[in-house]
N, C-alpha and C. Protein backbone atom coordinates (compact mmCIF):
# COMPACT_ATOMS: atom_id res chain seq x y z
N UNK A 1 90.63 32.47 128.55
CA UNK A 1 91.99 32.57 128.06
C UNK A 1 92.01 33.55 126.87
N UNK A 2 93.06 34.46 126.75
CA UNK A 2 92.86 35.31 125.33
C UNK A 2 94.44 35.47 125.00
N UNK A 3 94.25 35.34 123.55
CA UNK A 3 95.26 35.56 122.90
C UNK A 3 96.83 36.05 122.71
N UNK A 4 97.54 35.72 122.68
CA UNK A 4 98.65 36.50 122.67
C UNK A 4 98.45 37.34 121.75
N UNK A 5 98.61 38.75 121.79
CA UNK A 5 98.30 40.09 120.91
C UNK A 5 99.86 39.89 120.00
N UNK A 6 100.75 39.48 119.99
CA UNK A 6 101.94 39.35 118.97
C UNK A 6 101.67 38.77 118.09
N UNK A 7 100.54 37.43 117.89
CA UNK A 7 100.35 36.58 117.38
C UNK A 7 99.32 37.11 116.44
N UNK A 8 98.97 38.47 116.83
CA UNK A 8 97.74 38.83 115.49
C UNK A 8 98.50 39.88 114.93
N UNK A 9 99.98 40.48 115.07
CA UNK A 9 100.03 41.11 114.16
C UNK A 9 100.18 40.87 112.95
N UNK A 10 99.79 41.36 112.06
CA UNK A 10 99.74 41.36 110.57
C UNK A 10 101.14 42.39 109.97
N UNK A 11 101.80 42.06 108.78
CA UNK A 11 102.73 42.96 107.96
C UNK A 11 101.57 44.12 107.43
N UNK A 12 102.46 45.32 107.45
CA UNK A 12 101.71 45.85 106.55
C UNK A 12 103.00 45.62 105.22
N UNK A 13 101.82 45.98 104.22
CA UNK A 13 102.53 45.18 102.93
C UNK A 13 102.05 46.39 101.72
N UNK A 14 103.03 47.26 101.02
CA UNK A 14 103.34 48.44 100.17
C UNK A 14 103.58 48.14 98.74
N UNK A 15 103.16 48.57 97.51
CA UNK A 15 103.94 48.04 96.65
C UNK A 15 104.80 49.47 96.17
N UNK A 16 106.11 49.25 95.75
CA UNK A 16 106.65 50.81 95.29
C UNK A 16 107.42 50.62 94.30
N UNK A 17 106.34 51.43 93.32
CA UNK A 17 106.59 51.32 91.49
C UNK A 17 107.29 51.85 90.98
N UNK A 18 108.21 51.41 89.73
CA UNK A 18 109.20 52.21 89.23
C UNK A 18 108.36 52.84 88.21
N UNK A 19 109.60 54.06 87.83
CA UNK A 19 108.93 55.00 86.96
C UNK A 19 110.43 55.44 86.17
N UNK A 20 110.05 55.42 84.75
CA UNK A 20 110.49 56.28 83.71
C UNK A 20 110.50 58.17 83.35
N UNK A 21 111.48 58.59 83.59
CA UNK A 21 111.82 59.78 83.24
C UNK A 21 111.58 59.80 81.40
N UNK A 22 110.63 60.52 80.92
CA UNK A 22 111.04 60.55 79.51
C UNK A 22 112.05 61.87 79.57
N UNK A 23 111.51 62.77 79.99
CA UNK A 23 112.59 63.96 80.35
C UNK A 23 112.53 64.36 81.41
N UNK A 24 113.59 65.31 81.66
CA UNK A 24 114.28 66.11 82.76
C UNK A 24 115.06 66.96 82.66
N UNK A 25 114.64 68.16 82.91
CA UNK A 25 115.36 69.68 82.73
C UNK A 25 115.31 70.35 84.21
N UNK A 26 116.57 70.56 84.08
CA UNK A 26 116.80 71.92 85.24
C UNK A 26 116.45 73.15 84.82
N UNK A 27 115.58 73.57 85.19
CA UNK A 27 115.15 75.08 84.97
C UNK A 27 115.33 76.35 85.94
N UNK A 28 115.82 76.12 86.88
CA UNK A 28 116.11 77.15 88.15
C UNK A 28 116.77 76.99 89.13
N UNK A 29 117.57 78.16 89.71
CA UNK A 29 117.60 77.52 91.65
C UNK A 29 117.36 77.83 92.28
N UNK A 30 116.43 77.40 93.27
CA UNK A 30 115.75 77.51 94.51
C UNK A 30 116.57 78.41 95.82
N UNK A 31 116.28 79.33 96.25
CA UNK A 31 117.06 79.91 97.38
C UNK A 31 117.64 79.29 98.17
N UNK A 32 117.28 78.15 98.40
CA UNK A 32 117.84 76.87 99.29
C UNK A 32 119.03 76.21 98.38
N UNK A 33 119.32 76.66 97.33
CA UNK A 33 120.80 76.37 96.38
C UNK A 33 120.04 74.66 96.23
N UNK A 34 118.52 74.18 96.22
CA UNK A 34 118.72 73.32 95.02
C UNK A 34 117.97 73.58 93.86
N UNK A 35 118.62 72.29 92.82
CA UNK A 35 117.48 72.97 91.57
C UNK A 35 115.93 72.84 91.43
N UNK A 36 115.42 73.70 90.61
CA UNK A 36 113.92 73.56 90.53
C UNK A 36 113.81 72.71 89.38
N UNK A 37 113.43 71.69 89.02
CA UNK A 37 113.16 70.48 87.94
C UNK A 37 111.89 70.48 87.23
N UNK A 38 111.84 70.08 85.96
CA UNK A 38 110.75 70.05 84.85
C UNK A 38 110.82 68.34 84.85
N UNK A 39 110.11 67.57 85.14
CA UNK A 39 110.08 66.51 84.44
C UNK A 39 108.62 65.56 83.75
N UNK A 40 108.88 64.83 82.84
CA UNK A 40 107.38 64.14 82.21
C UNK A 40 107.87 62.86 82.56
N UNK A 41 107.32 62.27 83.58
CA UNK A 41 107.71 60.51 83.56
C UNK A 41 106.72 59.61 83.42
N UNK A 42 106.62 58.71 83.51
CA UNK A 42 105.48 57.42 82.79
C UNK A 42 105.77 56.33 84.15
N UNK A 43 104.64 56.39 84.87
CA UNK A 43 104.83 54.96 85.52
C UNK A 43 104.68 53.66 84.83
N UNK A 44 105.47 53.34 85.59
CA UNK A 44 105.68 51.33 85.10
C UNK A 44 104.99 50.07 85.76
N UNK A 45 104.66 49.32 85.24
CA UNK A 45 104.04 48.21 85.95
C UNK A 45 105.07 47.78 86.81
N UNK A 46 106.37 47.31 86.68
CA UNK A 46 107.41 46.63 87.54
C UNK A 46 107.28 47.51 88.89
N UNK A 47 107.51 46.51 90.11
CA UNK A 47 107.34 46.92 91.18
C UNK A 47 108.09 46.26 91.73
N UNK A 48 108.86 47.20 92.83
CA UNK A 48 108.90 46.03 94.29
C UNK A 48 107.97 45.99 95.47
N UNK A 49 107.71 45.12 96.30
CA UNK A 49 107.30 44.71 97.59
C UNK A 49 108.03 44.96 98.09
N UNK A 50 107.41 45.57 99.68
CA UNK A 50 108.21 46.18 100.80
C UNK A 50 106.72 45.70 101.99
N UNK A 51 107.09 44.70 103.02
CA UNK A 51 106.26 44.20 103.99
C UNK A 51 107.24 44.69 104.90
N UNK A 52 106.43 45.23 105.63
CA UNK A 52 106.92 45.71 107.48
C UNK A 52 105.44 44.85 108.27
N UNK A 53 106.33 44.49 109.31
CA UNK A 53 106.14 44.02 110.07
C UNK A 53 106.14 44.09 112.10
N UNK A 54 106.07 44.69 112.59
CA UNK A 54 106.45 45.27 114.09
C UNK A 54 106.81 44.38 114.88
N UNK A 55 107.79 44.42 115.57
CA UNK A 55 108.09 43.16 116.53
C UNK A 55 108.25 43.74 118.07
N UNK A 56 107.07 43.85 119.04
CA UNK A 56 107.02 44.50 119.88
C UNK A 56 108.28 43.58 120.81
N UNK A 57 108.46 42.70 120.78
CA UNK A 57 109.59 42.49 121.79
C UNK A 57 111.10 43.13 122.47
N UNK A 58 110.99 43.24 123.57
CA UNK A 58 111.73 44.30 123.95
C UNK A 58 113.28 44.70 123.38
N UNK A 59 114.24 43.61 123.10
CA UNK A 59 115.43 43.61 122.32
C UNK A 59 115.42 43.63 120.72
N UNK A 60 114.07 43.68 120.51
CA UNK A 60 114.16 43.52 118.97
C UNK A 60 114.64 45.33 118.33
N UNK A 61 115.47 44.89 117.00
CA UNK A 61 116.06 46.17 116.29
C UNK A 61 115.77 46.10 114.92
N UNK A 62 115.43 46.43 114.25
CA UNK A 62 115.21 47.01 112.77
C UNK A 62 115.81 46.31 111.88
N UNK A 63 115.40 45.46 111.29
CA UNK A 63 115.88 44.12 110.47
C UNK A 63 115.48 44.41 108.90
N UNK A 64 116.20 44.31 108.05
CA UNK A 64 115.37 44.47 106.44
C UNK A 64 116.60 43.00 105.98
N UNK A 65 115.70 42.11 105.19
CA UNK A 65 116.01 40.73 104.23
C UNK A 65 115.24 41.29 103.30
N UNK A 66 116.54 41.24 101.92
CA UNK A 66 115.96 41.64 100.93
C UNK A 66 116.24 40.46 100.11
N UNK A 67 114.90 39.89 98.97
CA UNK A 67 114.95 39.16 98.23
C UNK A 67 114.68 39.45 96.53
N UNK A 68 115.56 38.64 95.67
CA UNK A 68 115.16 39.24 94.91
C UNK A 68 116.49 39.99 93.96
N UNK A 69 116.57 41.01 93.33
CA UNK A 69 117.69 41.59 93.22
C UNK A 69 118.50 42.12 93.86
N UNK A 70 120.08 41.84 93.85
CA UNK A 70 121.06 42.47 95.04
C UNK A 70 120.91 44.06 94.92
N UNK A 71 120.48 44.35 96.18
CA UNK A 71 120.16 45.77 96.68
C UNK A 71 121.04 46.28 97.40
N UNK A 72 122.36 45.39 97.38
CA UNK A 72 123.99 46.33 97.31
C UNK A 72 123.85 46.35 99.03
N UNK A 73 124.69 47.12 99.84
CA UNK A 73 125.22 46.89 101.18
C UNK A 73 123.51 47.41 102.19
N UNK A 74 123.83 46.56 102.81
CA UNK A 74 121.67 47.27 103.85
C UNK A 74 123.02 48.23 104.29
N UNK A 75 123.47 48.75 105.13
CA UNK A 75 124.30 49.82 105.84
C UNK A 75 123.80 51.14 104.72
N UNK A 76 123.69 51.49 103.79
CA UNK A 76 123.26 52.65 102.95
C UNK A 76 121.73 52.22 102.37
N UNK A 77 121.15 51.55 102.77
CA UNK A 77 119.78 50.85 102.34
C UNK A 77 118.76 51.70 102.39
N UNK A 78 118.07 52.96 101.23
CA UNK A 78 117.31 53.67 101.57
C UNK A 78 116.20 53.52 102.47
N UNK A 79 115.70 52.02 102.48
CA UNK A 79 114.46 51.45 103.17
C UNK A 79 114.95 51.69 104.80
N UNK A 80 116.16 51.92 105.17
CA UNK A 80 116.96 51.83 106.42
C UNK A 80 116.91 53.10 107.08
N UNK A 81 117.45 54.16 105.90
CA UNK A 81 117.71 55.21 106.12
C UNK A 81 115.88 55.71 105.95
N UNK A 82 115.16 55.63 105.52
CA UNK A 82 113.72 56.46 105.95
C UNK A 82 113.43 55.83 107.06
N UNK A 83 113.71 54.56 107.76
CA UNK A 83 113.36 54.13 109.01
C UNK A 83 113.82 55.04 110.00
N UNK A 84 114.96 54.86 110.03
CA UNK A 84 115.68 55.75 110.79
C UNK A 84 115.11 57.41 111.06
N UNK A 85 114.68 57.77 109.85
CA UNK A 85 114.50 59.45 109.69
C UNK A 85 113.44 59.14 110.40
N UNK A 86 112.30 58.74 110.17
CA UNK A 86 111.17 58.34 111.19
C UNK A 86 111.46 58.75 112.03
N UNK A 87 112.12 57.37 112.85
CA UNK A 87 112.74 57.25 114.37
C UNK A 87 112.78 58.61 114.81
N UNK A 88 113.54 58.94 114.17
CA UNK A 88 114.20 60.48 115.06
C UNK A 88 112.98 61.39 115.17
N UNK A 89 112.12 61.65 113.90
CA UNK A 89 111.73 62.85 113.78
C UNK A 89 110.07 62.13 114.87
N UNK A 90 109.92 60.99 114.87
CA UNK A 90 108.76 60.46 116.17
C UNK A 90 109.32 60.85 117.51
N UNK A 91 110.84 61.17 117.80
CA UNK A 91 111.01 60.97 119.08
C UNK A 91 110.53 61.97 120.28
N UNK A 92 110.75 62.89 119.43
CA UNK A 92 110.15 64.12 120.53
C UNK A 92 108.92 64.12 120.29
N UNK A 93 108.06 63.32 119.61
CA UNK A 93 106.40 64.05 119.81
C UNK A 93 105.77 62.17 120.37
N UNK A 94 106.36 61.32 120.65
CA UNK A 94 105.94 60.13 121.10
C UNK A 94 106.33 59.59 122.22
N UNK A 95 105.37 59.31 122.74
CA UNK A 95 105.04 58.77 124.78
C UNK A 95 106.66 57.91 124.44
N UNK A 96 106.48 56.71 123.50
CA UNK A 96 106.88 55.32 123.83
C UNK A 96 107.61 55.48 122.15
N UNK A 97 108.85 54.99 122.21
CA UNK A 97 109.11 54.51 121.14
C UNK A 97 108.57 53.36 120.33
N UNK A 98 108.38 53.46 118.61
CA UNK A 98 107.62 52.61 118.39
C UNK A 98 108.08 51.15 118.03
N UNK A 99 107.85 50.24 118.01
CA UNK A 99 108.22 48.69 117.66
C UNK A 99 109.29 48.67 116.73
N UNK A 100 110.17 47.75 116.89
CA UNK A 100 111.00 47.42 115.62
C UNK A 100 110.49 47.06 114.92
N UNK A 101 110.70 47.23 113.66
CA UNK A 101 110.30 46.32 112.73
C UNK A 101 110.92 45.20 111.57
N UNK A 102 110.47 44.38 111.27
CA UNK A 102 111.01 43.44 110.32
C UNK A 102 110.61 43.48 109.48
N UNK A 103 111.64 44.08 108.44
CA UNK A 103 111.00 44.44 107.02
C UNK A 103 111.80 43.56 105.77
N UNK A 104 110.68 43.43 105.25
CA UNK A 104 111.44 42.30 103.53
C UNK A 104 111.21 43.29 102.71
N UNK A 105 112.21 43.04 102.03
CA UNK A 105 111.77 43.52 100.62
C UNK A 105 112.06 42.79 99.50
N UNK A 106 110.58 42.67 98.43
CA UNK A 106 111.35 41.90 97.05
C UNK A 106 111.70 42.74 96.10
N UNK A 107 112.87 42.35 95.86
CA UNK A 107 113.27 43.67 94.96
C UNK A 107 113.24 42.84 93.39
N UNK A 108 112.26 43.73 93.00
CA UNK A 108 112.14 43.60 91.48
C UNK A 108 112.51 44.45 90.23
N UNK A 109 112.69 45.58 90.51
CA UNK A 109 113.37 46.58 89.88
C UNK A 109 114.47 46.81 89.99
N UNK A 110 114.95 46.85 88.79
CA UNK A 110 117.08 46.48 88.89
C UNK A 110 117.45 47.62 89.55
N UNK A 111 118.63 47.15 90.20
CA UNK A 111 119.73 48.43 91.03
C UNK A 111 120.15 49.37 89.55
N UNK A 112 120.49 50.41 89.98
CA UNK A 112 121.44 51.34 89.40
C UNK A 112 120.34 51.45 87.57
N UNK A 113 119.35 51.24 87.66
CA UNK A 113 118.69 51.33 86.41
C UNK A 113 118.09 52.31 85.95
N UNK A 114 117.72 53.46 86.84
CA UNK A 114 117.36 54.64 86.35
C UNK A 114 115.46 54.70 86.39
N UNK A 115 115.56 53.61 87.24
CA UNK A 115 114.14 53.42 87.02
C UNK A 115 112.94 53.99 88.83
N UNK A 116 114.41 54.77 89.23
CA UNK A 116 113.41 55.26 90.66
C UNK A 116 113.27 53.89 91.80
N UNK A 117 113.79 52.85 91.50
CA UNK A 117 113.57 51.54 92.55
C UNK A 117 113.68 51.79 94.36
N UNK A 118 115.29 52.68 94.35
CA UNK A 118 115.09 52.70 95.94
C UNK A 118 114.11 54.06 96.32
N UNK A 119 114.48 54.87 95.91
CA UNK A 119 113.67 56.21 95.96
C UNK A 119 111.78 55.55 95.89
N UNK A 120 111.51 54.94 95.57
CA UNK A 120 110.47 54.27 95.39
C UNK A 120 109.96 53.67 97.13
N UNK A 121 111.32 52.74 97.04
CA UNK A 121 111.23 51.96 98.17
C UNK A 121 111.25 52.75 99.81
N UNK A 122 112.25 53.49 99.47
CA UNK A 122 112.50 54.80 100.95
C UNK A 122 110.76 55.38 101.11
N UNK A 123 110.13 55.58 100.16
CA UNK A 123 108.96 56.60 100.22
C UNK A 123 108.02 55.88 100.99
C-alpha cells in the first residue's frame, strides 16, 4: 500500500522583512520615463510570514487567509497579484499548469506604515 502523495505535501514557509528608508532621493530618469533612485535603508527585525502551500486537486483556486493585521481588500492583495504574474508569465513555457495554492499570511508589519510590508510580501 503507498501513500497518498497529497498527504506529504509540506508549505513552503518565507519570512518577508520590513525595512526602513533612512533616505530617498530621485536623482534621474530612466529612458523608460521611470526614476532612477538613491536610497540608504536599514532592515528591521519585524516580519511577516507568508506559507504557500499547493493543493493539487483539480477544482482547487488560489486562496490567501490573512492573519494578523488587516491587510485591507485580498482583490488588490500584492501576495495575489505576484501569484497571478507568475501564472501568466509560467504559461507559455509549462507542460501543465501549476497547483493552486493556499497561502496564509501573518501579517505583522502595519498596513500603510512605510515600512515595505506588502512589497516585502509580493517578492
Amino acid at each position: 500500500m503507498t501513500a497518498d502523495p497529497a498527504r506529504r505535501i509540506t508549505p513552503v514557509v518565507r519570512v518577508a522583512p520590513a525595512k526602513l528608508n533612512l533616505t530617498l532621493a530621485v536623482v534621474g530618469r530612466r529612458p523608460d520615463g521611470y526614476h532612477t533612485l538613491h536610497s540608504v535603508m536599514a532592515p528591521l527585525a519585524l516580519a511577516d510570514r507568508l506559507s504557500l502551500t499547493p493543493d493539487p486537486s483539480p477544482d482547487a483556486r488560489d486562496s490567501l487567509r490573512v492573519e494578523g493585521f488587516d491587510a485591507g481588500p485580498l482583490a488588490g492583495n500584492l501576495v495575489l497579484r505576484a501569484v497571478d504574474a507568475t501564472r501568466r508569465a509560467l504559461r507559455a513555457h509549462a507542460a501543465e499548469p501549476p497547483p493552486a495554492l493556499a497561502i496564509r499570511l501573518d501579517k505583522r508589519i502595519p498596513v500603510a506604515a512605510g515600512l515595505a510590508g506588502g512589497s516585502s510580501d509580493a517578492a
